[in-house]
PDB file of N, CA and C in Angstrom:
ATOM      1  N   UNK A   1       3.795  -0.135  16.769  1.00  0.00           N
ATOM      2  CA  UNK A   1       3.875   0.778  15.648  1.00  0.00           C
ATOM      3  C   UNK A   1       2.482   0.944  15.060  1.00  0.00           C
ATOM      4  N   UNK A   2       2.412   2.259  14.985  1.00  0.00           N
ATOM      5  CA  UNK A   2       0.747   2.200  14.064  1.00  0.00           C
ATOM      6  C   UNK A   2       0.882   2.537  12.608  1.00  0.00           C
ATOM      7  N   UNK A   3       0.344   1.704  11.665  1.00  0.00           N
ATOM      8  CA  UNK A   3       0.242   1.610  10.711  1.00  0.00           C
ATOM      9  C   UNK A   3      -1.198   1.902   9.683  1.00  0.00           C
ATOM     10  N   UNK A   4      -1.298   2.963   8.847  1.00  0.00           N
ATOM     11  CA  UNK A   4      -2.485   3.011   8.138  1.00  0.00           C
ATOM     12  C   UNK A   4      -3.047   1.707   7.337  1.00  0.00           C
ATOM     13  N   UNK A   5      -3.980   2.024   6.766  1.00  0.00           N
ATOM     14  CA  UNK A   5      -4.326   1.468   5.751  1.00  0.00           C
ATOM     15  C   UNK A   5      -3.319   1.382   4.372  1.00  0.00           C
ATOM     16  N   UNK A   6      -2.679   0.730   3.003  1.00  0.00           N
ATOM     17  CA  UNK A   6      -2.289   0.797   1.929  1.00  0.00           C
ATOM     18  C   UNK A   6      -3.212   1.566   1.191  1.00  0.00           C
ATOM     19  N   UNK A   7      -3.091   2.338   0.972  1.00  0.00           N
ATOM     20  CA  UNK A   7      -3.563   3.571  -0.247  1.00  0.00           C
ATOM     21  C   UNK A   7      -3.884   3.063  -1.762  1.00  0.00           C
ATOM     22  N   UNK A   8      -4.266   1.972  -2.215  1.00  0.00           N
ATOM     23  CA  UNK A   8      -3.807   1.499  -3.326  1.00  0.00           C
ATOM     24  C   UNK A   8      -4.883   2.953  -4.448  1.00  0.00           C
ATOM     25  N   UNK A   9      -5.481   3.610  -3.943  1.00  0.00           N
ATOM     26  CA  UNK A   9      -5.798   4.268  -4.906  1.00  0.00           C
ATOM     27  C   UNK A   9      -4.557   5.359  -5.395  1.00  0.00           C
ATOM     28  N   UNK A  10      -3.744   6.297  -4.254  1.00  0.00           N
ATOM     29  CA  UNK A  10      -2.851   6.782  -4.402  1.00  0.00           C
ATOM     30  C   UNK A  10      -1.384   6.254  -4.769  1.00  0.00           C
ATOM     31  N   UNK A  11      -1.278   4.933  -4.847  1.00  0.00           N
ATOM     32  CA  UNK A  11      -0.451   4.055  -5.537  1.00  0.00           C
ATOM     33  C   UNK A  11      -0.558   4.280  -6.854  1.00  0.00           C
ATOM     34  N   UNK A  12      -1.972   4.157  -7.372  1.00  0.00           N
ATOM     35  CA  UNK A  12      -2.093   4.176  -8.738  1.00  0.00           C
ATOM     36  C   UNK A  12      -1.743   5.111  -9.995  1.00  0.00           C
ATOM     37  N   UNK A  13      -2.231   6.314  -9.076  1.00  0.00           N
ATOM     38  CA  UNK A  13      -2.224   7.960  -9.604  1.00  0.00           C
ATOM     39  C   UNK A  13      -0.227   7.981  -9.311  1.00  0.00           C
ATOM     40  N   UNK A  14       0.449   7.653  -8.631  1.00  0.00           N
ATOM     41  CA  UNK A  14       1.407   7.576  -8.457  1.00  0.00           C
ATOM     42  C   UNK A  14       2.040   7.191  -9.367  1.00  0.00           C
ATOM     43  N   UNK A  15       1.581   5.809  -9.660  1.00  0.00           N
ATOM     44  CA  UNK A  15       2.661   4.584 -10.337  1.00  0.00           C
ATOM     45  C   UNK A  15       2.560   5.118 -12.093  1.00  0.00           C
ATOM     46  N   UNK A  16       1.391   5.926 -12.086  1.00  0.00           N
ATOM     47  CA  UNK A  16       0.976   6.190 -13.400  1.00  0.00           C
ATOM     48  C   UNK A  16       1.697   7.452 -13.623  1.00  0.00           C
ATOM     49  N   UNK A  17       1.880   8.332 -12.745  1.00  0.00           N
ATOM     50  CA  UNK A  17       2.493   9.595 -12.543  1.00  0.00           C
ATOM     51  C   UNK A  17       4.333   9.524 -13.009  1.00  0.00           C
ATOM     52  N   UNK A  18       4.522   8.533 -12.397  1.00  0.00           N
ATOM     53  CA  UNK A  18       6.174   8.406 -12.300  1.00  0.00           C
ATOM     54  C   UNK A  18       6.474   7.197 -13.702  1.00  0.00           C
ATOM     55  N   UNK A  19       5.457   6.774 -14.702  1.00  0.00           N
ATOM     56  CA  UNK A  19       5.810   5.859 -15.232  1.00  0.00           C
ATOM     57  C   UNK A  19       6.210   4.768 -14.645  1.00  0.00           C
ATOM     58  N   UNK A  20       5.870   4.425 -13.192  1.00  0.00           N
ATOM     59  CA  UNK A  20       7.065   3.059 -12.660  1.00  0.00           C
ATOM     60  C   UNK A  20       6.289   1.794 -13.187  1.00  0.00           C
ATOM     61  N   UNK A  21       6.968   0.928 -13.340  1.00  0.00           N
ATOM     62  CA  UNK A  21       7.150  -0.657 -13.983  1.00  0.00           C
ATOM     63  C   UNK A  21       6.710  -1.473 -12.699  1.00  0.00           C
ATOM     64  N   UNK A  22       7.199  -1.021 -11.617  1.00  0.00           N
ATOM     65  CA  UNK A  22       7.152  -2.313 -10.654  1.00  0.00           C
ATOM     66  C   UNK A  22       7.014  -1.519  -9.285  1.00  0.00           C
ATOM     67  N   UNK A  23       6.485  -2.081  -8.083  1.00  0.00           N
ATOM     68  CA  UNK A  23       5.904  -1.424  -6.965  1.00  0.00           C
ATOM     69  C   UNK A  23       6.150  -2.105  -6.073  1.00  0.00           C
ATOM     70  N   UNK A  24       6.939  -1.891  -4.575  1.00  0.00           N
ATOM     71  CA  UNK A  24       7.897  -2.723  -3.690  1.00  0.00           C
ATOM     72  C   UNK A  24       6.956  -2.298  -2.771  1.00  0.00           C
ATOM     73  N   UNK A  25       6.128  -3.433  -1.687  1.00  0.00           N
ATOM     74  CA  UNK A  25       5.817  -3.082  -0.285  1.00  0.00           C
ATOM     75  C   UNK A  25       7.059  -3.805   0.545  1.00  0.00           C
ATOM     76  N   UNK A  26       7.783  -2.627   1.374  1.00  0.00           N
ATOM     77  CA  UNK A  26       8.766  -2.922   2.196  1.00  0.00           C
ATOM     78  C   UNK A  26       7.892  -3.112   3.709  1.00  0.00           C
ATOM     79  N   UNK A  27       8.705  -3.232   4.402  1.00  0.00           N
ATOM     80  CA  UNK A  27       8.794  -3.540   5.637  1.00  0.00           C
ATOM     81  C   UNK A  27       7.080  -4.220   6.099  1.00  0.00           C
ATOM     82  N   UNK A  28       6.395  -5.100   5.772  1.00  0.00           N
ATOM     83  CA  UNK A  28       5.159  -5.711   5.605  1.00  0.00           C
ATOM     84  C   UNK A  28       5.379  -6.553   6.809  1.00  0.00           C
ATOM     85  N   UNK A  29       6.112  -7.141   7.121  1.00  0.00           N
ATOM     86  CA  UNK A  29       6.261  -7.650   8.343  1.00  0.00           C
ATOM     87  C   UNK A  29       5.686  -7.475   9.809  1.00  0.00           C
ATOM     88  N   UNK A  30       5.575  -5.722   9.679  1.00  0.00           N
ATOM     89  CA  UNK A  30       5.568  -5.005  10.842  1.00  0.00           C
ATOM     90  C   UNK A  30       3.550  -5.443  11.527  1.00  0.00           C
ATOM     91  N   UNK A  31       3.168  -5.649   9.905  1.00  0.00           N
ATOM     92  CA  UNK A  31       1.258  -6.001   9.829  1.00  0.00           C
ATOM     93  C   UNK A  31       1.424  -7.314  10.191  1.00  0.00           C
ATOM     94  N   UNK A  32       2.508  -8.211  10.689  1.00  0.00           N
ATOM     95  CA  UNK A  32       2.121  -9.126  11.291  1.00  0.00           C
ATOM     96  C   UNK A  32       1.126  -9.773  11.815  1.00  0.00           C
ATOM     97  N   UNK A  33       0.837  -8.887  13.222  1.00  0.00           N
ATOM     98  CA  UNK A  33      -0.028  -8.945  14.024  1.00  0.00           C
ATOM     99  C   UNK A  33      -1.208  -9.250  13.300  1.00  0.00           C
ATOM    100  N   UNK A  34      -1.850  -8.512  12.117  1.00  0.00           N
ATOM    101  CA  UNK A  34      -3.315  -8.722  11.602  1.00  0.00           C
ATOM    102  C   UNK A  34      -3.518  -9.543  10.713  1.00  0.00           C
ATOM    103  N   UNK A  35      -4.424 -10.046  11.179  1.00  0.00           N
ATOM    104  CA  UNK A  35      -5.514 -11.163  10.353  1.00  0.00           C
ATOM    105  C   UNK A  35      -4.957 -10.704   9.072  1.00  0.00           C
ATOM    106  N   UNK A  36      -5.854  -9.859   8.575  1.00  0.00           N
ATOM    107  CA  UNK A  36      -5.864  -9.073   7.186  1.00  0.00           C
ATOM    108  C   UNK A  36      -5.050  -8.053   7.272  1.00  0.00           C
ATOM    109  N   UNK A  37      -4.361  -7.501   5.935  1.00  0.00           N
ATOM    110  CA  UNK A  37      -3.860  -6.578   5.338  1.00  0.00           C
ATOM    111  C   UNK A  37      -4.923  -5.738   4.777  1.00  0.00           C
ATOM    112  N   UNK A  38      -5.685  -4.206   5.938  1.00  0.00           N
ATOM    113  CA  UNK A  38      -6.353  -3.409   5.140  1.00  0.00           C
ATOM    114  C   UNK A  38      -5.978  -2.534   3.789  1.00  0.00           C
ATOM    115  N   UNK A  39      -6.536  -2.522   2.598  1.00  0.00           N
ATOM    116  CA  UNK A  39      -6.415  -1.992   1.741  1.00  0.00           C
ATOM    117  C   UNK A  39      -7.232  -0.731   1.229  1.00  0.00           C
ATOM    118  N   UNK A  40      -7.430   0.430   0.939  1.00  0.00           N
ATOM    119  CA  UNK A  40      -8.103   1.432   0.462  1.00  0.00           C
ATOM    120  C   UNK A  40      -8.088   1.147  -1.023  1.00  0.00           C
ATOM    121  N   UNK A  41      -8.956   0.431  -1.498  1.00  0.00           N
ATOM    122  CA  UNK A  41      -9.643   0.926  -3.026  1.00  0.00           C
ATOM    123  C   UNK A  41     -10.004   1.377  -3.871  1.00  0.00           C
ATOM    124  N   UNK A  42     -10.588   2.816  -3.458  1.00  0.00           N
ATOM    125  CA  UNK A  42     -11.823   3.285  -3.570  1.00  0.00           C
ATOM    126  C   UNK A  42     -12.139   5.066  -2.472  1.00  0.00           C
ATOM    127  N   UNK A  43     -12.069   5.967  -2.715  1.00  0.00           N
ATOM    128  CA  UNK A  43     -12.491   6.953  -1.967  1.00  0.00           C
ATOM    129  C   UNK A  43     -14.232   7.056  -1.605  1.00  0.00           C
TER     130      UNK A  43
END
């Protein structure tokens, strides 16, 4: 399965957008395979 990077910048504009309280990463399992969990920060 190919998987991007986490967007956490578009998380933000999101989470702020929708008012949400709390933020679920599902299926995380699948990043097994890697060392690290890449994250986007920053544009």
């Amino acid at each position: 399965r190919r998987v991007g990077w986490f967007d956490a910048v578009a998380t933000k504009y999101g989470v702020r957008l929708q008012g949400a309280t709390d933020v679920v990463l599902s299926l995380v399992d699948v990043l097994g395979y890697l060392d690290e969990i890449p994250i986007c920060t920053a544009y």
